[in-house]
N, C-alpha and C. Protein backbone atom coordinates (compact mmCIF):
# COMPACT_ATOMS: atom_id res chain seq x y z
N UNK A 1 0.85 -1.19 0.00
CA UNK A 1 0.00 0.00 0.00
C UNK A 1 0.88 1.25 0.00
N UNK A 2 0.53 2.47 -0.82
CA UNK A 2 1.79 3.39 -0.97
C UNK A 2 1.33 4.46 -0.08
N UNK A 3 1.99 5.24 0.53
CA UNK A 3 2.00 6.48 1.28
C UNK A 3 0.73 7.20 1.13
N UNK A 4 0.55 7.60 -0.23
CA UNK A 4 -0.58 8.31 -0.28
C UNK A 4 -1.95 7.55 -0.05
N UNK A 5 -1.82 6.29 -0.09
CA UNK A 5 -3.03 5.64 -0.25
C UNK A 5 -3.58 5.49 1.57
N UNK A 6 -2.37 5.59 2.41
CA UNK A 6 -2.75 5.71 3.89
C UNK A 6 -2.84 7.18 4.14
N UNK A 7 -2.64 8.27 3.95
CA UNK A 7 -2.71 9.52 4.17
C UNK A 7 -3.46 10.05 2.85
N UNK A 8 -4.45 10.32 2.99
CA UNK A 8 -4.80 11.34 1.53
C UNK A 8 -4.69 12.92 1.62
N UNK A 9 -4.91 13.13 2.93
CA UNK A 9 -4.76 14.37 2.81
C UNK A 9 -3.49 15.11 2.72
N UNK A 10 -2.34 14.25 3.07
CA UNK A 10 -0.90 14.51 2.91
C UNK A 10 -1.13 14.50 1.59
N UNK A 11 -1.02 13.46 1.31
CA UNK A 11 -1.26 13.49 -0.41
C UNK A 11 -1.77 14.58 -1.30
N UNK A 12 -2.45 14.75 -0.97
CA UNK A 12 -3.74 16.30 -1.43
C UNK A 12 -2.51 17.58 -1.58
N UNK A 13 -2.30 17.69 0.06
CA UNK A 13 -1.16 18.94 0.39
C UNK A 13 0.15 19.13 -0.53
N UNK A 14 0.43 17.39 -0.75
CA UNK A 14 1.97 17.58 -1.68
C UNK A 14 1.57 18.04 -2.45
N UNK A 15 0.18 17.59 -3.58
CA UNK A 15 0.25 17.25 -4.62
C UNK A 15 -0.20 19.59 -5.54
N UNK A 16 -1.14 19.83 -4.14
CA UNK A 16 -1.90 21.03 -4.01
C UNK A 16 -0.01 21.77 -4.21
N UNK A 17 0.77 21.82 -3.42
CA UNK A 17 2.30 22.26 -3.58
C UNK A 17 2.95 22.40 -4.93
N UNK A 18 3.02 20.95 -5.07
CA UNK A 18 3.33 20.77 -6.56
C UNK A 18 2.85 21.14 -7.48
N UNK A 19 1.59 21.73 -7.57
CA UNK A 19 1.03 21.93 -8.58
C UNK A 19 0.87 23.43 -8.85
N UNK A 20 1.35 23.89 -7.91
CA UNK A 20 1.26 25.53 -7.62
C UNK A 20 1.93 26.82 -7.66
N UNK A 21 2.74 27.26 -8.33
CA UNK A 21 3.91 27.43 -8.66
C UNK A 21 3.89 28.74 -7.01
N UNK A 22 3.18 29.45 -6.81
CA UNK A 22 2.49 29.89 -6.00
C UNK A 22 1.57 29.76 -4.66
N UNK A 23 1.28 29.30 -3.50
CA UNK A 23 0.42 29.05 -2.82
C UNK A 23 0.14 29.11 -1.15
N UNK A 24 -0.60 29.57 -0.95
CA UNK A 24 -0.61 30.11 0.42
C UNK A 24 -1.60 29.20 1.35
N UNK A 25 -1.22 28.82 2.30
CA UNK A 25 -2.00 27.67 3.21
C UNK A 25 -2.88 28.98 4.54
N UNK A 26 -3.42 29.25 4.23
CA UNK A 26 -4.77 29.82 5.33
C UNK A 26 -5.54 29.55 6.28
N UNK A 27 -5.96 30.73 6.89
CA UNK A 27 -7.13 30.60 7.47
C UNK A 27 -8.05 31.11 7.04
N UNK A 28 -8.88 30.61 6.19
CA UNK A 28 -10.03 31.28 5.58
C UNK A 28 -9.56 31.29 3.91
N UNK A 29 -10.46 32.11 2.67
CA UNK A 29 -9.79 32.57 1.87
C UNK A 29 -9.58 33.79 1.30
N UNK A 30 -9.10 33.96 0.12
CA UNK A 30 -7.94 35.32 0.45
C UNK A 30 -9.46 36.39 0.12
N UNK A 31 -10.82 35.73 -0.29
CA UNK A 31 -11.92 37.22 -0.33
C UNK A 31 -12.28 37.62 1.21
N UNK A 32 -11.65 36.71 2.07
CA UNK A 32 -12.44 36.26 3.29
C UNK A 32 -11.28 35.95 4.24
N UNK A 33 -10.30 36.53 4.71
CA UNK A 33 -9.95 35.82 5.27
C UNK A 33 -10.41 35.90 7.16
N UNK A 34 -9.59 34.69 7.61
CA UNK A 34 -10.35 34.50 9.14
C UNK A 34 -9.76 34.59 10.25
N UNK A 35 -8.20 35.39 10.01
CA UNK A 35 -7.30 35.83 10.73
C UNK A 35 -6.80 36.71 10.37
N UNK A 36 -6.01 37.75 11.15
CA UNK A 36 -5.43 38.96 10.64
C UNK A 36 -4.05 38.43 9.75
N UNK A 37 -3.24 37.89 10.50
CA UNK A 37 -2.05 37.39 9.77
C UNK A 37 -2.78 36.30 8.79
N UNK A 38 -3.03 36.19 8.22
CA UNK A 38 -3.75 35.23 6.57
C UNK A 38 -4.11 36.20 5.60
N UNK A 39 -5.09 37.53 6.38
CA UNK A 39 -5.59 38.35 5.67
C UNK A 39 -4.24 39.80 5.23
N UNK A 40 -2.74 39.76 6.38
CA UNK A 40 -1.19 39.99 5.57
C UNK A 40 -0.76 39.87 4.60
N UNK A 41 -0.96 38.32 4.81
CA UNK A 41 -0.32 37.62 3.93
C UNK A 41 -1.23 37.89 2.42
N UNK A 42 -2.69 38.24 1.63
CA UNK A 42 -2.65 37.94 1.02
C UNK A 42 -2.93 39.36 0.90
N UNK A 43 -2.88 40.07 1.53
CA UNK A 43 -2.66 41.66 0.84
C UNK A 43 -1.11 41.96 0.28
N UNK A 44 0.01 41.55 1.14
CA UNK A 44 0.98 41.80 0.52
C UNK A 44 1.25 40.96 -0.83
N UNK A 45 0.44 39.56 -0.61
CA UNK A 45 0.28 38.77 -2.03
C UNK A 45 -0.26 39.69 -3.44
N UNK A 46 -1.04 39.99 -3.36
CA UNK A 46 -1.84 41.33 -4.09
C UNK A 46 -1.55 42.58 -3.93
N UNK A 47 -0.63 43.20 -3.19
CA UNK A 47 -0.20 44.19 -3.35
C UNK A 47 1.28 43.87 -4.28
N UNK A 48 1.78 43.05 -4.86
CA UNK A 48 3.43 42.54 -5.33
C UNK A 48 2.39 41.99 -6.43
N UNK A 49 0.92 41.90 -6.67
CA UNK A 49 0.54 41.77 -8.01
C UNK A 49 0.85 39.91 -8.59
N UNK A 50 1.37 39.34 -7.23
CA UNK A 50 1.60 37.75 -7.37
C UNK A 50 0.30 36.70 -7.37
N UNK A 51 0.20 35.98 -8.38
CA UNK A 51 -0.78 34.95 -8.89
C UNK A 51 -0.62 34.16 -7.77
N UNK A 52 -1.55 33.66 -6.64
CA UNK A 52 -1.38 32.59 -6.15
C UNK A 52 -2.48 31.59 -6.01
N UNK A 53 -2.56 30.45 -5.20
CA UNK A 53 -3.32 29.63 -4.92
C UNK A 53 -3.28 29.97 -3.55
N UNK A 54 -4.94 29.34 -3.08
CA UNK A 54 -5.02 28.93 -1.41
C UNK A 54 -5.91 28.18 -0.82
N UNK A 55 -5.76 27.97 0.09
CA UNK A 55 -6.37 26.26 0.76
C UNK A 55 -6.25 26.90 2.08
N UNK A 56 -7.48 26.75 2.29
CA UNK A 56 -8.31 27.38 3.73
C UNK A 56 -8.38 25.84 4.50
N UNK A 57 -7.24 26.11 5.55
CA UNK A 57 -7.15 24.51 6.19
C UNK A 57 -7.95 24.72 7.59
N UNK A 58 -9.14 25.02 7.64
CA UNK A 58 -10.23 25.59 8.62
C UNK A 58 -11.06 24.50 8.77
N UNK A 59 -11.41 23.94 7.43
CA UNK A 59 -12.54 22.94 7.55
C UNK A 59 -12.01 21.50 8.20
N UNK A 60 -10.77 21.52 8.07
CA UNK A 60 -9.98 19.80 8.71
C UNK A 60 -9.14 20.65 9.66
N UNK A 61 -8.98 19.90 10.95
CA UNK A 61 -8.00 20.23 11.46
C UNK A 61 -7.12 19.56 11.42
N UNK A 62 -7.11 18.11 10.42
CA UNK A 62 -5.86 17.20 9.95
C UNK A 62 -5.29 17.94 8.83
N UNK A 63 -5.91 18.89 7.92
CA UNK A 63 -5.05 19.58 7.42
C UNK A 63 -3.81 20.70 7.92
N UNK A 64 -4.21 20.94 8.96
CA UNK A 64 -3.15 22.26 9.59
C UNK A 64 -2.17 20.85 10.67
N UNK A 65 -2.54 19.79 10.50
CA UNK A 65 -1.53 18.87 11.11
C UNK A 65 -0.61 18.54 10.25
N UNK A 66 -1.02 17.87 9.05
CA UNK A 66 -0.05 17.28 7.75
C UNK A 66 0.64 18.61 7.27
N UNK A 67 -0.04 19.84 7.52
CA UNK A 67 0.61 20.36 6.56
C UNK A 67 2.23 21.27 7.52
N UNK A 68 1.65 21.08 8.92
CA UNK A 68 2.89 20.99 9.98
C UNK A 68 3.78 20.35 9.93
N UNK A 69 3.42 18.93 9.75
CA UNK A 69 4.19 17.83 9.98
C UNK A 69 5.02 17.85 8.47
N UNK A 70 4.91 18.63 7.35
CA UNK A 70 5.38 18.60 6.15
C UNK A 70 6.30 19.61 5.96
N UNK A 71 6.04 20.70 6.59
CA UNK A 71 7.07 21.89 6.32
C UNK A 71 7.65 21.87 7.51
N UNK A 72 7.60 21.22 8.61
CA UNK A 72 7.97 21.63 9.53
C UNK A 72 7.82 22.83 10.28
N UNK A 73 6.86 23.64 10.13
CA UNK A 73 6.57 24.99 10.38
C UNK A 73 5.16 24.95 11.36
N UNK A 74 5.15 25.27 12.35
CA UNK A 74 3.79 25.06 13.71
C UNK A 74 2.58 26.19 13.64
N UNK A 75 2.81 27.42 12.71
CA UNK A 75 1.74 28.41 12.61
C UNK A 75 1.29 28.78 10.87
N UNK A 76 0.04 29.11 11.20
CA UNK A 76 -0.62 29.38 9.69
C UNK A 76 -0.59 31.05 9.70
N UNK A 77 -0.77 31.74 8.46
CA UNK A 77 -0.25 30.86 7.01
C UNK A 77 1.19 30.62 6.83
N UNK A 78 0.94 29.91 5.52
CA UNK A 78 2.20 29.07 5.26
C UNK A 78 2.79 29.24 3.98
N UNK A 79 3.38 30.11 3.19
CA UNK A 79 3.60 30.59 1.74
C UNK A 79 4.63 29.47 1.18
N UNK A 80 4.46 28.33 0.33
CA UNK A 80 5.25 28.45 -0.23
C UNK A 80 5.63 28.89 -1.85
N UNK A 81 6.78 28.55 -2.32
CA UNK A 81 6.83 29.23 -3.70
C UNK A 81 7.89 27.84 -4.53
N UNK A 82 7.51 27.59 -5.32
CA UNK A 82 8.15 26.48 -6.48
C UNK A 82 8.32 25.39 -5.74
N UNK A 83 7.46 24.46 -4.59
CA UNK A 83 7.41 23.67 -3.49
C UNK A 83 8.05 23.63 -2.41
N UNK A 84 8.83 25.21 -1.92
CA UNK A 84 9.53 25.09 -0.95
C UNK A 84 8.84 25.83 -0.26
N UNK A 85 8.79 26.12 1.38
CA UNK A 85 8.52 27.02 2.44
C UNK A 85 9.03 28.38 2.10
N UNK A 86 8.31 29.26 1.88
CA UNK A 86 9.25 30.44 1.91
C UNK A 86 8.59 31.04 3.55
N UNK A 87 7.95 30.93 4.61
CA UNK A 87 7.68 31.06 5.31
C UNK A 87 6.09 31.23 6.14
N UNK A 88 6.43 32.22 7.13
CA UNK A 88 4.97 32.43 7.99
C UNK A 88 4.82 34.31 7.29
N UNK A 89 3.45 34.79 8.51
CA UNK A 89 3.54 35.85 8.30
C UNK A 89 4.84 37.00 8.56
N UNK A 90 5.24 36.50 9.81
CA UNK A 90 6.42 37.33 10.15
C UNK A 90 7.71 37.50 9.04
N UNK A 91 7.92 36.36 9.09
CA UNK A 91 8.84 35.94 7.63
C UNK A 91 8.57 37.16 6.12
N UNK A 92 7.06 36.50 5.91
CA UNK A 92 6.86 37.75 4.48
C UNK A 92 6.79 38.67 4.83
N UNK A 93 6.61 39.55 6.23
CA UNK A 93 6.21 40.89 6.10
C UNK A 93 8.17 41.05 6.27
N UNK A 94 8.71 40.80 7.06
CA UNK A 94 10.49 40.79 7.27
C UNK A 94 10.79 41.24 5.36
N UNK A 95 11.21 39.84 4.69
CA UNK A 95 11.21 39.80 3.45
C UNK A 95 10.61 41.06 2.34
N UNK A 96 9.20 41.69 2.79
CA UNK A 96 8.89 42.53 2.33
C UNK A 96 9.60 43.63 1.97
N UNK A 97 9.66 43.89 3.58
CA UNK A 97 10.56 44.82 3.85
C UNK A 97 11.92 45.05 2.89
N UNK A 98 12.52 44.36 3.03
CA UNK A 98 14.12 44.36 2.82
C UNK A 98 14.04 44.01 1.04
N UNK A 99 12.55 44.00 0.28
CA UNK A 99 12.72 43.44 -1.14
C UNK A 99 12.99 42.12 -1.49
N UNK A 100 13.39 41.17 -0.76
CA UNK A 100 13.56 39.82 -0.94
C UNK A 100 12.26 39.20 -1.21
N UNK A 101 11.20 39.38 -0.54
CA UNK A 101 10.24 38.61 -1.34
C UNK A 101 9.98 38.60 -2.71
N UNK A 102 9.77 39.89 -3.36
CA UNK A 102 9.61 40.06 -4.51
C UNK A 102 10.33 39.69 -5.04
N UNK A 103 11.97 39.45 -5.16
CA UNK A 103 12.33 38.84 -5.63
C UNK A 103 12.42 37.07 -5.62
N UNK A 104 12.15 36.84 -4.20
CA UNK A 104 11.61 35.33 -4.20
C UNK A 104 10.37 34.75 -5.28
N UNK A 105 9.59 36.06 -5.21
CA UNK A 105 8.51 35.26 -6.10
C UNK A 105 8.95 35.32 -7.45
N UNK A 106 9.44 36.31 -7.96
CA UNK A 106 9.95 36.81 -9.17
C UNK A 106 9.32 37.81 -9.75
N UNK A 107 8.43 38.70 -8.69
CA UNK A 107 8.22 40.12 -9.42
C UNK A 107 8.28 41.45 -9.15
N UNK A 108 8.39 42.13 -9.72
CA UNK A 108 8.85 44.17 -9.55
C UNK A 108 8.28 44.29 -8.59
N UNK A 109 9.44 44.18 -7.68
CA UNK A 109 9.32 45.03 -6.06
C UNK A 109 8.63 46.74 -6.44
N UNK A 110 7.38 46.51 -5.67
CA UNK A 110 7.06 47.62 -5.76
C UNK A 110 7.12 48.89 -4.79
N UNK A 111 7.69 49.95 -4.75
CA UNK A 111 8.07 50.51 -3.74
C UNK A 111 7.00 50.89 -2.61
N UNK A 112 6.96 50.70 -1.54
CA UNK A 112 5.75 50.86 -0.42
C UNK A 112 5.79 52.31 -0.32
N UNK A 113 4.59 52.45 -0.54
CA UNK A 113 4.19 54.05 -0.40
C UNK A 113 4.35 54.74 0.60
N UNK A 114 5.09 56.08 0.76
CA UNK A 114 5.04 56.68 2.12
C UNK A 114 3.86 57.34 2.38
N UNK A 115 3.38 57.08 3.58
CA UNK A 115 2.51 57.82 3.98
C UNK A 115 2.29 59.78 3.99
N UNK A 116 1.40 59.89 3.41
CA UNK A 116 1.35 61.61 2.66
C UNK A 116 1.06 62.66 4.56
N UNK A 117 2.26 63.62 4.16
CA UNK A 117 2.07 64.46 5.40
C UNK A 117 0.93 64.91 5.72
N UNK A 118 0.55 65.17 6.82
CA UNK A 118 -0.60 65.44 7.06
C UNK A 118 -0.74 66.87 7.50
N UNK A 119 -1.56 68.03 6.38
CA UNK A 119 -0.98 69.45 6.85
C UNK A 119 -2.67 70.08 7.24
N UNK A 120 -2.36 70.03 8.22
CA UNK A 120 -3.44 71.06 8.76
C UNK A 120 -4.32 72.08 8.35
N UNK A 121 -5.45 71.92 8.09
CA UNK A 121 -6.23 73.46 7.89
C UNK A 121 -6.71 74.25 8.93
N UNK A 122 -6.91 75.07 9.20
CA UNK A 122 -7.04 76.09 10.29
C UNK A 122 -6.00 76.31 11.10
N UNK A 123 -6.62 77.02 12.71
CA UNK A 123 -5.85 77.40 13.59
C UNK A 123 -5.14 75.96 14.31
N UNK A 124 -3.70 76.05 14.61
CA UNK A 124 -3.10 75.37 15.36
C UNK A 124 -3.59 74.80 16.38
N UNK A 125 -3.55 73.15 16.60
CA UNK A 125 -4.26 73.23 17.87
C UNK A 125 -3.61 73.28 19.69
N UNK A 126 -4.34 73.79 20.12
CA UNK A 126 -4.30 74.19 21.28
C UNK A 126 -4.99 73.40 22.16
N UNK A 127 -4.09 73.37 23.63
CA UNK A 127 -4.40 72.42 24.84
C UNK A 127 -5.22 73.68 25.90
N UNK A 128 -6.42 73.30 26.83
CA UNK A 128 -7.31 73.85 27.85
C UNK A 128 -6.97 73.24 28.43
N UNK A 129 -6.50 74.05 29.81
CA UNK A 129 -5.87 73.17 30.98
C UNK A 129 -7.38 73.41 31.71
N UNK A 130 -7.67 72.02 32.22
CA UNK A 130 -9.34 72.40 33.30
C UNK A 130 -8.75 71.64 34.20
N UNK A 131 -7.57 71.51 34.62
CA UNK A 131 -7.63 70.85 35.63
C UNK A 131 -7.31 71.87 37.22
N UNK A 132 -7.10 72.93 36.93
CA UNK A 132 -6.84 73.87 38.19
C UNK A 132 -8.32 74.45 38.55
């Protein structure tokens, strides 16, 4: 009897990997997601303009086991890219940062927008002391 035929859902996970050049393991999916770090992960996915796949491992909780026991990695989500781990959330937002993701996935780092100064209309504001 072969491996996959005692585990299917391992099976499923490799095969979901392999087939993905792209793919993000969740909570929830990326219209929806059901955690803040899932719903990171697939904004910075879509903000870098990257095609991916995803598998909302919510409905099994043998999926967020196999797919532990496969990358070796204990928290969701789970990015990988050409069947390897490229990490968790902390990992892609790190990576972000520094441009390495984009180049992990293979596309035009796009520069993160600075936030626009914020200039005041009217009078300056002023503090009322009521406490004497």
């Amino acid at each position: 009897m072969s491996a996959g035929a005692e585990n299917p859902i391992r099976t499923a996970i490799e095969q979901a990997i392999a087939d993905n050049d792209v793919i993000l393991f969740m909570k929830g999916t990326p219209e929806a997601p059901r955690c803040g770090f899932s719903a990171k992960c697939v904004a910075v996915l879509e903000q870098l303009g990257t095609p991916f796949a995803a598998v909302d491992i919510l409905p099994d909780p043998r999926i967020r086991q196999e797919l532990s026991g496969l990358s070796n990695w204990p928290t969701i989500p789970q990015l990988f890219k050409q069947g390897e781990l490229v990490g968790g959330c902390d990992i892609i937002m790190e990576m972000l940062e520094s441009g390495e993701l984009a180049e992990t996935l293979g596309v035009a780092a796009e520069p993160i927008p600075e936030p626009e100064a914020f200039t005041p209309e009217g009078p300056p504001l002023t503090i009322e002391n009521r406490l004497s």
